[in-house]
PDB file of N, CA and C in Angstrom:
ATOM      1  N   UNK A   1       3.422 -11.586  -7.114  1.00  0.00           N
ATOM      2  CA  UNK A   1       3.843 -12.751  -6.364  1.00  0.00           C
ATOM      3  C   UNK A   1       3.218 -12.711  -4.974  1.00  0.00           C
ATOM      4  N   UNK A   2       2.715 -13.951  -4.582  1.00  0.00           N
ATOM      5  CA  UNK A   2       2.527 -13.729  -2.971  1.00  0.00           C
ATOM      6  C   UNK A   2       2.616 -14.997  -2.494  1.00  0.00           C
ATOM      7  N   UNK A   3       2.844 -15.044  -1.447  1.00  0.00           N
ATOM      8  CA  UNK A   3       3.329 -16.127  -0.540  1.00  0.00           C
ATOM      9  C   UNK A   3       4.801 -16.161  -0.465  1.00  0.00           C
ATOM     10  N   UNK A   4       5.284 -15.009  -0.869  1.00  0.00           N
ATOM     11  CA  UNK A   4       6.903 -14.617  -0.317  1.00  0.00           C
ATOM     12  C   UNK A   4       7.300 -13.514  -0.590  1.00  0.00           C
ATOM     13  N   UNK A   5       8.728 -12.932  -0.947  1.00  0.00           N
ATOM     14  CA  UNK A   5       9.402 -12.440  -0.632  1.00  0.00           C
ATOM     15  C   UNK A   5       9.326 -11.693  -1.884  1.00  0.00           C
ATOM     16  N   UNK A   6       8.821 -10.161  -2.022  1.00  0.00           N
ATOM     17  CA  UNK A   6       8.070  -9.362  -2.839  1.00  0.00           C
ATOM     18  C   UNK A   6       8.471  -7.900  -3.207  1.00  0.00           C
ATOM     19  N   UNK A   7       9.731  -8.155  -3.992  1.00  0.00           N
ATOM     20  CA  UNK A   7       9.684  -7.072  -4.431  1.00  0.00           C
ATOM     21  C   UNK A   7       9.463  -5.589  -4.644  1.00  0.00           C
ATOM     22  N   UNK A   8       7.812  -5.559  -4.817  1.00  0.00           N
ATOM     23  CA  UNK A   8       7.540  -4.234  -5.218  1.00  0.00           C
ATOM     24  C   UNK A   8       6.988  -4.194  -3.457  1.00  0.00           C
ATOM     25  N   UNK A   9       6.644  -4.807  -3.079  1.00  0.00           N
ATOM     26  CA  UNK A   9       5.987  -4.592  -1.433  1.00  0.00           C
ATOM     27  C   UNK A   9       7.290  -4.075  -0.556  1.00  0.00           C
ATOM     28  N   UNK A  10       8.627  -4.907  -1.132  1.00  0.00           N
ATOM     29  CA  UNK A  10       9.949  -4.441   0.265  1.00  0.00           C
ATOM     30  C   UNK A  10      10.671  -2.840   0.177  1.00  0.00           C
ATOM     31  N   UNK A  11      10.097  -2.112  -1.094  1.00  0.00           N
ATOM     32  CA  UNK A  11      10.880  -0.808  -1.112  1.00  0.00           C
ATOM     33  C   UNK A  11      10.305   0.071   0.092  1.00  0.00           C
ATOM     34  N   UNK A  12      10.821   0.446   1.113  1.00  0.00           N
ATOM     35  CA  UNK A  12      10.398   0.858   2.226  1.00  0.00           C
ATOM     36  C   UNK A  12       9.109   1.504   2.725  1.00  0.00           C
ATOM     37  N   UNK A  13       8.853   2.830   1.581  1.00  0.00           N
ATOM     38  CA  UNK A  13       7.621   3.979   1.743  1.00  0.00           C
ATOM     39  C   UNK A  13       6.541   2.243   1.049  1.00  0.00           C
ATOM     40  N   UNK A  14       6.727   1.706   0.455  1.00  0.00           N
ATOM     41  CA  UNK A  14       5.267   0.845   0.175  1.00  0.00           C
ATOM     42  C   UNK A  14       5.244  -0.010   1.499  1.00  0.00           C
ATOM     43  N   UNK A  15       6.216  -0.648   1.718  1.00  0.00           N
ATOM     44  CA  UNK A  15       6.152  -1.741   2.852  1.00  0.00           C
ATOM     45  C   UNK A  15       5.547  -0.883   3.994  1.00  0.00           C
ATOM     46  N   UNK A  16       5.407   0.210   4.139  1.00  0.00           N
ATOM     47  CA  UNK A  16       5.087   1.068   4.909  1.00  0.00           C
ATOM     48  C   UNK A  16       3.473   1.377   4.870  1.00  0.00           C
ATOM     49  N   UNK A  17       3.167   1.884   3.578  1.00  0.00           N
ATOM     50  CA  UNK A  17       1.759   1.926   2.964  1.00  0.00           C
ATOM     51  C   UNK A  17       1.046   0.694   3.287  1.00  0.00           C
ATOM     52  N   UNK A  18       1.476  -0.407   2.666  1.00  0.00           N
ATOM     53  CA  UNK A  18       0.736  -1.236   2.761  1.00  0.00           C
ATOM     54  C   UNK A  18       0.733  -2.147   4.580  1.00  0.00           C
ATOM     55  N   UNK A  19       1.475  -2.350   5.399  1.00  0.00           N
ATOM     56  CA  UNK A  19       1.290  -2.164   6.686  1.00  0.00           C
ATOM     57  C   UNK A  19       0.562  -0.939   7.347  1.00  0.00           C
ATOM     58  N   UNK A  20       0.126  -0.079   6.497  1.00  0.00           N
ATOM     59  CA  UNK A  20      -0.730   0.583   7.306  1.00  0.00           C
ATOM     60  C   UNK A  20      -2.185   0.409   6.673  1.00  0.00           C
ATOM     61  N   UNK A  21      -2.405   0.032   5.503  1.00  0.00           N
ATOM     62  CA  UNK A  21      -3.490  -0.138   4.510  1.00  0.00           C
ATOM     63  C   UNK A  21      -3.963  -1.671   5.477  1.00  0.00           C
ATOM     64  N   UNK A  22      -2.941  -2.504   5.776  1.00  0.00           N
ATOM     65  CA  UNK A  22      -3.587  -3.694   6.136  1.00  0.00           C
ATOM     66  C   UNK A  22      -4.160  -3.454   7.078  1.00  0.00           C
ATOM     67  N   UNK A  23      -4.085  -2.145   7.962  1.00  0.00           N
ATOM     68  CA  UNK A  23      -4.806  -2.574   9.284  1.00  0.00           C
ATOM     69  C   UNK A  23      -6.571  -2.128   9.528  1.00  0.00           C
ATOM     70  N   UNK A  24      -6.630  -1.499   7.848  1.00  0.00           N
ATOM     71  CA  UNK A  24      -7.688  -0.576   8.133  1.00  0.00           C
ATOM     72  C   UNK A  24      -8.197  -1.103   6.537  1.00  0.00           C
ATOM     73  N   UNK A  25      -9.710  -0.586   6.184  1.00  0.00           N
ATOM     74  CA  UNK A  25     -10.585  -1.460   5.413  1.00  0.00           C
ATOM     75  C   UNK A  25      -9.468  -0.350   3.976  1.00  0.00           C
ATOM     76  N   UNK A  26     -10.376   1.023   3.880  1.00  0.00           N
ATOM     77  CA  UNK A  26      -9.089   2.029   3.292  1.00  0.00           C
ATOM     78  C   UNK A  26      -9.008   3.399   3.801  1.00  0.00           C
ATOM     79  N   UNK A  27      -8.085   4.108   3.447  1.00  0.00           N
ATOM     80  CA  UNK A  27      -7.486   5.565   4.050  1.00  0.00           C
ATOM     81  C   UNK A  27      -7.703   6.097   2.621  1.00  0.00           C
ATOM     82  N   UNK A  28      -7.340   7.386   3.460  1.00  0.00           N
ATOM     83  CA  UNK A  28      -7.643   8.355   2.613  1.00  0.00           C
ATOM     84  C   UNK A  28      -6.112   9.080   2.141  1.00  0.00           C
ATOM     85  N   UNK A  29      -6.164   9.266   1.237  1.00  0.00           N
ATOM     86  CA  UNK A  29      -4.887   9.682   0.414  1.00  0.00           C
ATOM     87  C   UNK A  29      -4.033  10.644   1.830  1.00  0.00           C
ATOM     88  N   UNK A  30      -4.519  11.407   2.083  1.00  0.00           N
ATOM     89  CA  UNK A  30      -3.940  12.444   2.452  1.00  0.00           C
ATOM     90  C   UNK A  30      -3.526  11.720   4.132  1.00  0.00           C
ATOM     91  N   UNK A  31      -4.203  10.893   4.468  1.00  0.00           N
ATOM     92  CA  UNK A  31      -3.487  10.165   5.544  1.00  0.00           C
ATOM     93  C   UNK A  31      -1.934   9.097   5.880  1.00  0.00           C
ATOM     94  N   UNK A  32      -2.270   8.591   3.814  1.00  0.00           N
ATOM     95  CA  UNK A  32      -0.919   7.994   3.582  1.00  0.00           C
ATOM     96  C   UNK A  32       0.082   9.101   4.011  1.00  0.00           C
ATOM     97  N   UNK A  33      -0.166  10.113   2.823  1.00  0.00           N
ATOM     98  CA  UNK A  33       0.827  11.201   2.809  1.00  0.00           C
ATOM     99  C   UNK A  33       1.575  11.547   4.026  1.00  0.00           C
ATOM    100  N   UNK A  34       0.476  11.884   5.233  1.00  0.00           N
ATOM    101  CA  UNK A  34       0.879  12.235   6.611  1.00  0.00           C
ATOM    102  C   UNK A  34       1.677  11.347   7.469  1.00  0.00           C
ATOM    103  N   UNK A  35       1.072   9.542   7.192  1.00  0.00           N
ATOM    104  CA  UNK A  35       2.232   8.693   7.797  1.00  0.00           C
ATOM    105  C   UNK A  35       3.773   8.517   6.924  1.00  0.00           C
ATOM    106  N   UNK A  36       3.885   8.869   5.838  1.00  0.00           N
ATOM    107  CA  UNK A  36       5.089   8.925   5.228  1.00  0.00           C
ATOM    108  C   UNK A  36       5.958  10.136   5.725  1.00  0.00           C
ATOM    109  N   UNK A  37       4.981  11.283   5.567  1.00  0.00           N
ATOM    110  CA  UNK A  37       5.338  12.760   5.818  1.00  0.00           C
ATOM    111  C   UNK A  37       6.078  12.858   4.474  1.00  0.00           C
ATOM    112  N   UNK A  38       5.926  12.501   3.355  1.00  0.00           N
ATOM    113  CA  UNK A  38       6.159  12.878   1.496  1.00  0.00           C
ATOM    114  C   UNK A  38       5.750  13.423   1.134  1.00  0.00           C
ATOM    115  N   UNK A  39       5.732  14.222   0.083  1.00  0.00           N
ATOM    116  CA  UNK A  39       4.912  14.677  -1.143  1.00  0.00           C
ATOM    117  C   UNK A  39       3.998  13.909  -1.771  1.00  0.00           C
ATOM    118  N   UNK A  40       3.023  14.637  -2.047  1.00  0.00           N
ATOM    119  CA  UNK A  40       1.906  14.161  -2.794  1.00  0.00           C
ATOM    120  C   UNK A  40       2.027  13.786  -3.978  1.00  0.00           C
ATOM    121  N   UNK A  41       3.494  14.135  -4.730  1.00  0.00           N
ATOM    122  CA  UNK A  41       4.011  12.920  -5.882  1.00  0.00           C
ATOM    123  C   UNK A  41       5.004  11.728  -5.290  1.00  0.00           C
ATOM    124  N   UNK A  42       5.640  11.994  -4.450  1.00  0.00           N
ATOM    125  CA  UNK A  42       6.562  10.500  -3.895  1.00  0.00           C
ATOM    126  C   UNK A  42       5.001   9.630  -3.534  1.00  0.00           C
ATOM    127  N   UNK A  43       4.116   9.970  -2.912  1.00  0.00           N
ATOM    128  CA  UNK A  43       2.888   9.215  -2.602  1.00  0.00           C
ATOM    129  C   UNK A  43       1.910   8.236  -3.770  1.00  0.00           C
ATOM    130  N   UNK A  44       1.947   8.998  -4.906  1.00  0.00           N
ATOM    131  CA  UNK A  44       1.217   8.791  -5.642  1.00  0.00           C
ATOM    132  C   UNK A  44       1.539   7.717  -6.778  1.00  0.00           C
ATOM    133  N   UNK A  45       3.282   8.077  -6.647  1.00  0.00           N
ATOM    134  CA  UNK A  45       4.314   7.392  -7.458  1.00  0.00           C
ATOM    135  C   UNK A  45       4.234   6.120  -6.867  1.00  0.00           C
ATOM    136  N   UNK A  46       4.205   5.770  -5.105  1.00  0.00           N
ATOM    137  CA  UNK A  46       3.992   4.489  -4.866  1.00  0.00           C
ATOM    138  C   UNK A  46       3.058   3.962  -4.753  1.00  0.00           C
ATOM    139  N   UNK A  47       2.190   4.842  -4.765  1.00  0.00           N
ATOM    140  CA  UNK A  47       0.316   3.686  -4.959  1.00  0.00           C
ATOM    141  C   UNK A  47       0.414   3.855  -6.620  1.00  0.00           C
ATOM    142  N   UNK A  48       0.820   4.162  -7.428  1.00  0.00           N
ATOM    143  CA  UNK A  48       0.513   3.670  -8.637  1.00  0.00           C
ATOM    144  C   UNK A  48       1.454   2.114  -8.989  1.00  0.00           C
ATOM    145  N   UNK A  49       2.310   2.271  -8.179  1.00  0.00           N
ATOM    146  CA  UNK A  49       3.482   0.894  -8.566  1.00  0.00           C
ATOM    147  C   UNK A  49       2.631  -0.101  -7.423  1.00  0.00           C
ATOM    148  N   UNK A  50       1.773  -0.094  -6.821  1.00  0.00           N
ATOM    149  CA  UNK A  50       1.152  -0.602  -5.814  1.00  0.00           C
ATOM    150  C   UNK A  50      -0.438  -1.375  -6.812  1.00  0.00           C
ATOM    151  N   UNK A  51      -0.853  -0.201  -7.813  1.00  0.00           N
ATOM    152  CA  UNK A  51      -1.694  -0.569  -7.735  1.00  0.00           C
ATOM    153  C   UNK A  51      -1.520  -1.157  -9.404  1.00  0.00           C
ATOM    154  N   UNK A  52      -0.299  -0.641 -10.268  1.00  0.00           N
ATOM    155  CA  UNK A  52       0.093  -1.470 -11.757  1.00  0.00           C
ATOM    156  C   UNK A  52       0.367  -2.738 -11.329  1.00  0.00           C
ATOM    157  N   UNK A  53       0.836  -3.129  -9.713  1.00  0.00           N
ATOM    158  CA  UNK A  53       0.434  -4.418  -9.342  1.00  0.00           C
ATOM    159  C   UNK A  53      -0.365  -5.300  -9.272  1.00  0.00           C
ATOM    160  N   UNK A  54      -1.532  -4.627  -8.775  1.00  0.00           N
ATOM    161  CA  UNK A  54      -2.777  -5.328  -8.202  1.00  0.00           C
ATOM    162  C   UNK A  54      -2.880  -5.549  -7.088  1.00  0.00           C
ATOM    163  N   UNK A  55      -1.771  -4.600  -6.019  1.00  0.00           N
ATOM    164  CA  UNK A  55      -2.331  -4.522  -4.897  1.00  0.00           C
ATOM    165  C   UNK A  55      -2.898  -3.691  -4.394  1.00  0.00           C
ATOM    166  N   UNK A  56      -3.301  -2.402  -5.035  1.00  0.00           N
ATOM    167  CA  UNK A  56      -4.077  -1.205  -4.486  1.00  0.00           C
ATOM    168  C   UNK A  56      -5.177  -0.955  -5.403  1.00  0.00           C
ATOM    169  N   UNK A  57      -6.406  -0.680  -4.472  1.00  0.00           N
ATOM    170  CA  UNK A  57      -7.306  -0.326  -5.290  1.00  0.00           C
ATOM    171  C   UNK A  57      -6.788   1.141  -4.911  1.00  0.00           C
ATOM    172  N   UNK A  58      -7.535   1.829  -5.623  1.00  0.00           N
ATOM    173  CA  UNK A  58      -7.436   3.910  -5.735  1.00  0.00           C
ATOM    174  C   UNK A  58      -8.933   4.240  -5.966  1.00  0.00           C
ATOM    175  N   UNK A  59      -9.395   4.875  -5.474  1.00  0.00           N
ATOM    176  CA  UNK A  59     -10.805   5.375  -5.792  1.00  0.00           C
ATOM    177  C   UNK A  59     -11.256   6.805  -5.169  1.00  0.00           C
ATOM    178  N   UNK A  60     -11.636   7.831  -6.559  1.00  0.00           N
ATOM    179  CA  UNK A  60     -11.624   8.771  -6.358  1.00  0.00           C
ATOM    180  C   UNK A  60     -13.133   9.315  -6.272  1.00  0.00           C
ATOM    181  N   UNK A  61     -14.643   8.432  -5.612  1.00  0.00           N
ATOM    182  CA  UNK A  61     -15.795   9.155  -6.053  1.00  0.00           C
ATOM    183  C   UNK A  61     -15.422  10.793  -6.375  1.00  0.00           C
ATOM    184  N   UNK A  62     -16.378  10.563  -7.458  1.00  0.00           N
ATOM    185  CA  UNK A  62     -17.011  12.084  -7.382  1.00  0.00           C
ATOM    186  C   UNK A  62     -18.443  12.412  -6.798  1.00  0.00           C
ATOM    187  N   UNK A  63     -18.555  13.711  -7.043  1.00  0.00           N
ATOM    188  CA  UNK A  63     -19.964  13.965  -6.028  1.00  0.00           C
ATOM    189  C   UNK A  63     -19.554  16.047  -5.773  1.00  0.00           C
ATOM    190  N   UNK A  64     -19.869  16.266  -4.633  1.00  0.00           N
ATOM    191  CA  UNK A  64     -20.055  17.817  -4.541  1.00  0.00           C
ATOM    192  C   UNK A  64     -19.149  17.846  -3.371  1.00  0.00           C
ATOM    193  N   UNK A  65     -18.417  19.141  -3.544  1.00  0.00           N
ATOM    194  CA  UNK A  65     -17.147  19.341  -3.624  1.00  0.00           C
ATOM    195  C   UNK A  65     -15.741  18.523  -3.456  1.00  0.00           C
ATOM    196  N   UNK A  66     -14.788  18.847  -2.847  1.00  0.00           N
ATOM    197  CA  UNK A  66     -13.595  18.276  -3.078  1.00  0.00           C
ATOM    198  C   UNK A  66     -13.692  16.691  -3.184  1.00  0.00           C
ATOM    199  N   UNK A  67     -13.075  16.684  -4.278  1.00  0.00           N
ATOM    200  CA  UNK A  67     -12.352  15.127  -4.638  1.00  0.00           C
ATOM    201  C   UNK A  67     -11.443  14.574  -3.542  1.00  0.00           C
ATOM    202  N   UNK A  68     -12.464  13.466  -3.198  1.00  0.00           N
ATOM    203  CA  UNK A  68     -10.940  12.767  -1.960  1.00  0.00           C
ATOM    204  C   UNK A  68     -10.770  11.859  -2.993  1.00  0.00           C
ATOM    205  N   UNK A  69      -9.129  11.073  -2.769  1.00  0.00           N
ATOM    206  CA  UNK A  69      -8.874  10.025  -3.183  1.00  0.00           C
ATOM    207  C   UNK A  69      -8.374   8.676  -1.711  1.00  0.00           C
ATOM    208  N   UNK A  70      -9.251   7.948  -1.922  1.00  0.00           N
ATOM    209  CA  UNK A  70      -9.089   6.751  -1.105  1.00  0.00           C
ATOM    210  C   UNK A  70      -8.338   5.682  -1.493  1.00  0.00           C
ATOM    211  N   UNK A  71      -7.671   4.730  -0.640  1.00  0.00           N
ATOM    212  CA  UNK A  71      -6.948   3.994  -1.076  1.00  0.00           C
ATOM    213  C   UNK A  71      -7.272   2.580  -0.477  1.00  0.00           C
ATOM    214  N   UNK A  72      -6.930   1.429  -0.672  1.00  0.00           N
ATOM    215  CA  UNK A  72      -6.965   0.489   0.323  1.00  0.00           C
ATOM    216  C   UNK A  72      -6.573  -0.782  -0.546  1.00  0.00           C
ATOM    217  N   UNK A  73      -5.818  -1.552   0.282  1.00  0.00           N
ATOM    218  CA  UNK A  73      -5.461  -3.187  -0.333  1.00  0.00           C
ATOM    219  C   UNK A  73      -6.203  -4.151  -0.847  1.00  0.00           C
ATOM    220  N   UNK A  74      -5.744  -4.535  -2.251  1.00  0.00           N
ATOM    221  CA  UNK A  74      -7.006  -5.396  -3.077  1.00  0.00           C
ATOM    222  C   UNK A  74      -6.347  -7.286  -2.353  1.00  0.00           C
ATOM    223  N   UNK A  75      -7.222  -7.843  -2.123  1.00  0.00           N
ATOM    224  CA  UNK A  75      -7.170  -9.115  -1.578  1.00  0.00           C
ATOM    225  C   UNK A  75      -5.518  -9.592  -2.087  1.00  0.00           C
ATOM    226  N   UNK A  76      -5.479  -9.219  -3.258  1.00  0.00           N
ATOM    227  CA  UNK A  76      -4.290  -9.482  -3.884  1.00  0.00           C
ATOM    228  C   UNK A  76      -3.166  -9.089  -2.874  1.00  0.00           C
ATOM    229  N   UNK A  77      -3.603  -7.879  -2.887  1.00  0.00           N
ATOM    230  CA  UNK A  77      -1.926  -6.841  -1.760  1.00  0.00           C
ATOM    231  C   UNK A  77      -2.219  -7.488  -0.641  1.00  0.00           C
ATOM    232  N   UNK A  78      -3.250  -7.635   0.365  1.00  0.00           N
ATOM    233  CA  UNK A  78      -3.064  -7.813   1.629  1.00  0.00           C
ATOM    234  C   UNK A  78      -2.187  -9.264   1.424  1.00  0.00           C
ATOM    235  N   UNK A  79      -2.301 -10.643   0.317  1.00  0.00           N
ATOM    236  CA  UNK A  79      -1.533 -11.524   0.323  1.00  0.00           C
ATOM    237  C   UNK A  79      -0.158 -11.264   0.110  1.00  0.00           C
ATOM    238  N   UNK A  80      -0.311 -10.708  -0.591  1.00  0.00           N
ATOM    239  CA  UNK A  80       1.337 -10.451  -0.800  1.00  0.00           C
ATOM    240  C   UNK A  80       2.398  -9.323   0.614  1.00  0.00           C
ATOM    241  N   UNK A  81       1.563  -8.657   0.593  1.00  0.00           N
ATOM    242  CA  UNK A  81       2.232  -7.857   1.953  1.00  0.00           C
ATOM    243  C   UNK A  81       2.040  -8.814   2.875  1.00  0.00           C
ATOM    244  N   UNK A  82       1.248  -9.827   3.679  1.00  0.00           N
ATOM    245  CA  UNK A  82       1.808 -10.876   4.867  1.00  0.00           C
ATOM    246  C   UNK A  82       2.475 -12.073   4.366  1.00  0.00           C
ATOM    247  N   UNK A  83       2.696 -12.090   3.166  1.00  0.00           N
ATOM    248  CA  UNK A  83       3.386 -13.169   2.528  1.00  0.00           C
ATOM    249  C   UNK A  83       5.045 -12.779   2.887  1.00  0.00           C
ATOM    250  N   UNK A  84       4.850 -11.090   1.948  1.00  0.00           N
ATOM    251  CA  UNK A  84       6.497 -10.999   2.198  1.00  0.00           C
ATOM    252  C   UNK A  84       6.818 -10.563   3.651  1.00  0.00           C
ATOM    253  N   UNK A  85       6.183 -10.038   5.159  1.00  0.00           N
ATOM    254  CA  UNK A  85       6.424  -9.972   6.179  1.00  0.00           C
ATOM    255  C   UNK A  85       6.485 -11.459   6.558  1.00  0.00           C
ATOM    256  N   UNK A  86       6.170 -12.497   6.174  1.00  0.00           N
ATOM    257  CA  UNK A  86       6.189 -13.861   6.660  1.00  0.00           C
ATOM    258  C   UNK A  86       8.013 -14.166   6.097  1.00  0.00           C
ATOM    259  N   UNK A  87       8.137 -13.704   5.382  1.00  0.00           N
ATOM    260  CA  UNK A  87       8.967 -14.130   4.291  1.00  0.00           C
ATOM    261  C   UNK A  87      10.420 -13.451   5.123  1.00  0.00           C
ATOM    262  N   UNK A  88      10.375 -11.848   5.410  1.00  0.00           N
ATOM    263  CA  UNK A  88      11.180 -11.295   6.656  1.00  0.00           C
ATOM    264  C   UNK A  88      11.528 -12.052   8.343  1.00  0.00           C
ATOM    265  N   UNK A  89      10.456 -12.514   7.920  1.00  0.00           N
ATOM    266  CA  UNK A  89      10.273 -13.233   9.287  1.00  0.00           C
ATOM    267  C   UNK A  89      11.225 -14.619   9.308  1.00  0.00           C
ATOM    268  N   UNK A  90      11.380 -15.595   8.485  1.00  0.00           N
ATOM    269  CA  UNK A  90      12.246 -16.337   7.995  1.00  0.00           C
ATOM    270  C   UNK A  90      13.335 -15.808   8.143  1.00  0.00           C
ATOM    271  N   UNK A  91      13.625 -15.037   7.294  1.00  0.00           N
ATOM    272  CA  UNK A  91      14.644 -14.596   7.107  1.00  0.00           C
ATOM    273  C   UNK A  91      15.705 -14.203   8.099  1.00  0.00           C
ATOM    274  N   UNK A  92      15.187 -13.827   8.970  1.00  0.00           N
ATOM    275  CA  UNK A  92      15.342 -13.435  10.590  1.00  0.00           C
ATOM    276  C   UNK A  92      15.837 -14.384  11.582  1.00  0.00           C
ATOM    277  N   UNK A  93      14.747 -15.354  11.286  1.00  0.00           N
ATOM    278  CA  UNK A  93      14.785 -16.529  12.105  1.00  0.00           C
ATOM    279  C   UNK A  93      16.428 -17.131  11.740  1.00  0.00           C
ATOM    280  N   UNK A  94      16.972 -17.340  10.367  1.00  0.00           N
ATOM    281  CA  UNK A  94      17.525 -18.131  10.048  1.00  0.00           C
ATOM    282  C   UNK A  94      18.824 -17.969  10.960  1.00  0.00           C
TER     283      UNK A  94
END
């Protein structure tokens, strides 16, 4: 859904993710982790419900040595995350 009031975006640690995903093109896994201060499964658990959405891309190149995993908002998420902060915002107002 976007252009309101969103569900999988308002459970706190995502509304969180994705306000920080919006401000930047994408991060790197281990930076989510650090602004949550979670585990690397509470993390992973919400970019996968982020991204069975269609609002997170996940991308893990490979190449020589360590595997990063990157993250960042698919056009889809960034609508829906200022949809449902628009949508708070109402809500507020009223």
């Amino acid at each position: 859904m976007t252009g309101g009031f969103d569900e999988v975006v308002h459970a706190p640690q995502r509304l969180r993710i994705c306000a920080f995903l919006d401000a930047v093109t994408t991060a790197e896994f281990s930076a989510v982790r650090d602004l949550l201060g979670a585990a690397d499964s509470v993390v992973s658990k919400h970019l996968k419900v982020l991204a069975d959405a269609g609002y997170v891309a996940i991308d893990k190149p490979t190449g020589r040595g360590r595997v990063r995993t990157w993250v960042g908002l698919t056009p889809e998420g960034r609508a829906a995350y200022r949809g449902h902060v628009a949508a708070l915002r109402a809500i507020v107002a009223e």
